[in-house]
C-alpha atoms as a PDB file:
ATOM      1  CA  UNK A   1       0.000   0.000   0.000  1.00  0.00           C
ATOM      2  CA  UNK A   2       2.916   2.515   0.936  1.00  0.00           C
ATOM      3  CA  UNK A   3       4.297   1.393  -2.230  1.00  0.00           C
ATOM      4  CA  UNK A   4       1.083   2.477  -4.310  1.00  0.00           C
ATOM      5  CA  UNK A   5       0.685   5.957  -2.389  1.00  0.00           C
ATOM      6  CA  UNK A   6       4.505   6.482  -3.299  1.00  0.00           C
ATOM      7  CA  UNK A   7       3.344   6.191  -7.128  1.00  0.00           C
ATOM      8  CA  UNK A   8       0.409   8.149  -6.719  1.00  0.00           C
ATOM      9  CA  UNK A   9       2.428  11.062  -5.027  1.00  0.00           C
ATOM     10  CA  UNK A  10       4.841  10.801  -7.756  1.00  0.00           C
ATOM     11  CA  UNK A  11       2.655  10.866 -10.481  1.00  0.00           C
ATOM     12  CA  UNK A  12       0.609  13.720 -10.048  1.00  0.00           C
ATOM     13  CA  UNK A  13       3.823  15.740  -9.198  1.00  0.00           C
ATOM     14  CA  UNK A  14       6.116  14.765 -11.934  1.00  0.00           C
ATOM     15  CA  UNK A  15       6.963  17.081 -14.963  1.00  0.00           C
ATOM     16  CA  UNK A  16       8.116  14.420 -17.499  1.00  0.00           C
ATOM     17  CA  UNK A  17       6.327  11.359 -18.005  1.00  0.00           C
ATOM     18  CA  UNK A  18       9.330   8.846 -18.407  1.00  0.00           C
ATOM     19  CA  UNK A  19       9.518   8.242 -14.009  1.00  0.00           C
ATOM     20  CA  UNK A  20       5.419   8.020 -13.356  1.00  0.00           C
ATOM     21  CA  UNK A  21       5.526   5.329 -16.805  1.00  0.00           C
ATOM     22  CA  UNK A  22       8.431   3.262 -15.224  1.00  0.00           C
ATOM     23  CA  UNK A  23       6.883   3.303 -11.398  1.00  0.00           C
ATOM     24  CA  UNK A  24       3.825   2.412 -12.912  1.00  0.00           C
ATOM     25  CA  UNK A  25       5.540  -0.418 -14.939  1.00  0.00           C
ATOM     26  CA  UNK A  26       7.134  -1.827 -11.938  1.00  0.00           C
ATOM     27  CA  UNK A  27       3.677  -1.675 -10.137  1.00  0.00           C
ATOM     28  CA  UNK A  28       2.245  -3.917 -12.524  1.00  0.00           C
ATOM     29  CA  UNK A  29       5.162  -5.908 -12.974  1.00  0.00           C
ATOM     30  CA  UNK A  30       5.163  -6.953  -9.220  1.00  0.00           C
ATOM     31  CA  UNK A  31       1.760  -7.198  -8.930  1.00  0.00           C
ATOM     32  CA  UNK A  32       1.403  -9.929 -12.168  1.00  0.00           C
ATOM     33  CA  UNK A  33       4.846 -12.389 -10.332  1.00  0.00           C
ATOM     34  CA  UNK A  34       3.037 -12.124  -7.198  1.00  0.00           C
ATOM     35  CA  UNK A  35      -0.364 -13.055  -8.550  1.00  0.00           C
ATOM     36  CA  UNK A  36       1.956 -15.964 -10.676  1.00  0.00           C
ATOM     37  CA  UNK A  37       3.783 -17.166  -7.734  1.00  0.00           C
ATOM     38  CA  UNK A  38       0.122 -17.295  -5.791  1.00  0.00           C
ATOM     39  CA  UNK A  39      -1.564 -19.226  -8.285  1.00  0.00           C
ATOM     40  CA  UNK A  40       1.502 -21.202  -8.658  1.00  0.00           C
ATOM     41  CA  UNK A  41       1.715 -22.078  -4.994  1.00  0.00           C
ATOM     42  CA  UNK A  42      -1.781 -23.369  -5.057  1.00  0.00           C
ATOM     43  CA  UNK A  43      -1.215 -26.078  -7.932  1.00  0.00           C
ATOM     44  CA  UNK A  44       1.763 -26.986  -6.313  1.00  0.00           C
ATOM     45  CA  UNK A  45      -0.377 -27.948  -3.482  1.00  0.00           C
ATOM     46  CA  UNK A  46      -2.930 -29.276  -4.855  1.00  0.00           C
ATOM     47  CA  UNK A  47      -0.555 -31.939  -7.314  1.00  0.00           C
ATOM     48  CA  UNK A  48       0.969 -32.456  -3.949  1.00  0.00           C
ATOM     49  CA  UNK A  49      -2.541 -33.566  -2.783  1.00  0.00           C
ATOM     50  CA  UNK A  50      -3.358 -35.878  -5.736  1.00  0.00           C
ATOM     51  CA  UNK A  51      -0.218 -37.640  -5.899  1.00  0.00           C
ATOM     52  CA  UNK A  52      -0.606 -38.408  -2.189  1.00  0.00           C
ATOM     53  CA  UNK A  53      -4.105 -39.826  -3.628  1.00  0.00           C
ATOM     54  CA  UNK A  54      -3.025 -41.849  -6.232  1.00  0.00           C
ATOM     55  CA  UNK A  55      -0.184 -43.072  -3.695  1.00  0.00           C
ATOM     56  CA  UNK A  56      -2.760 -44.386  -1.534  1.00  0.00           C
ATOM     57  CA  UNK A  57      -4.805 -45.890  -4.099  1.00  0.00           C
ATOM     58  CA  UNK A  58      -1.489 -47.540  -5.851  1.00  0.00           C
END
């Protein structure tokens, strides 16, 4: 969140548009691995979960 209010702040005082682009960029950028490594996480898990199944069932 501090993160997002430091963009904000910068981006509605910056005179050339180059620095607000690349903070913005970077935003996104970290938001998009962290939503990758989330959703990655979870299949992990849940291939952990079925192979423990089929273990059992083997």
């Amino acid at each position: 969140m501090l993160s997002g209010g430091t963009v904000l702040v910068r981006v509605l005082h910056a005179d050339d548009s180059g620095l607000p682009l690349l903070l913005f960029l970077l935003l996104v950028a970290g938001a998009a691995l962290g939503l990758v490594v989330t959703v990655l996480r979870a299949l992990l898990r849940q291939a952990t979960d079925l192979r423990t199944d089929m273990e059992a069932v083997i």
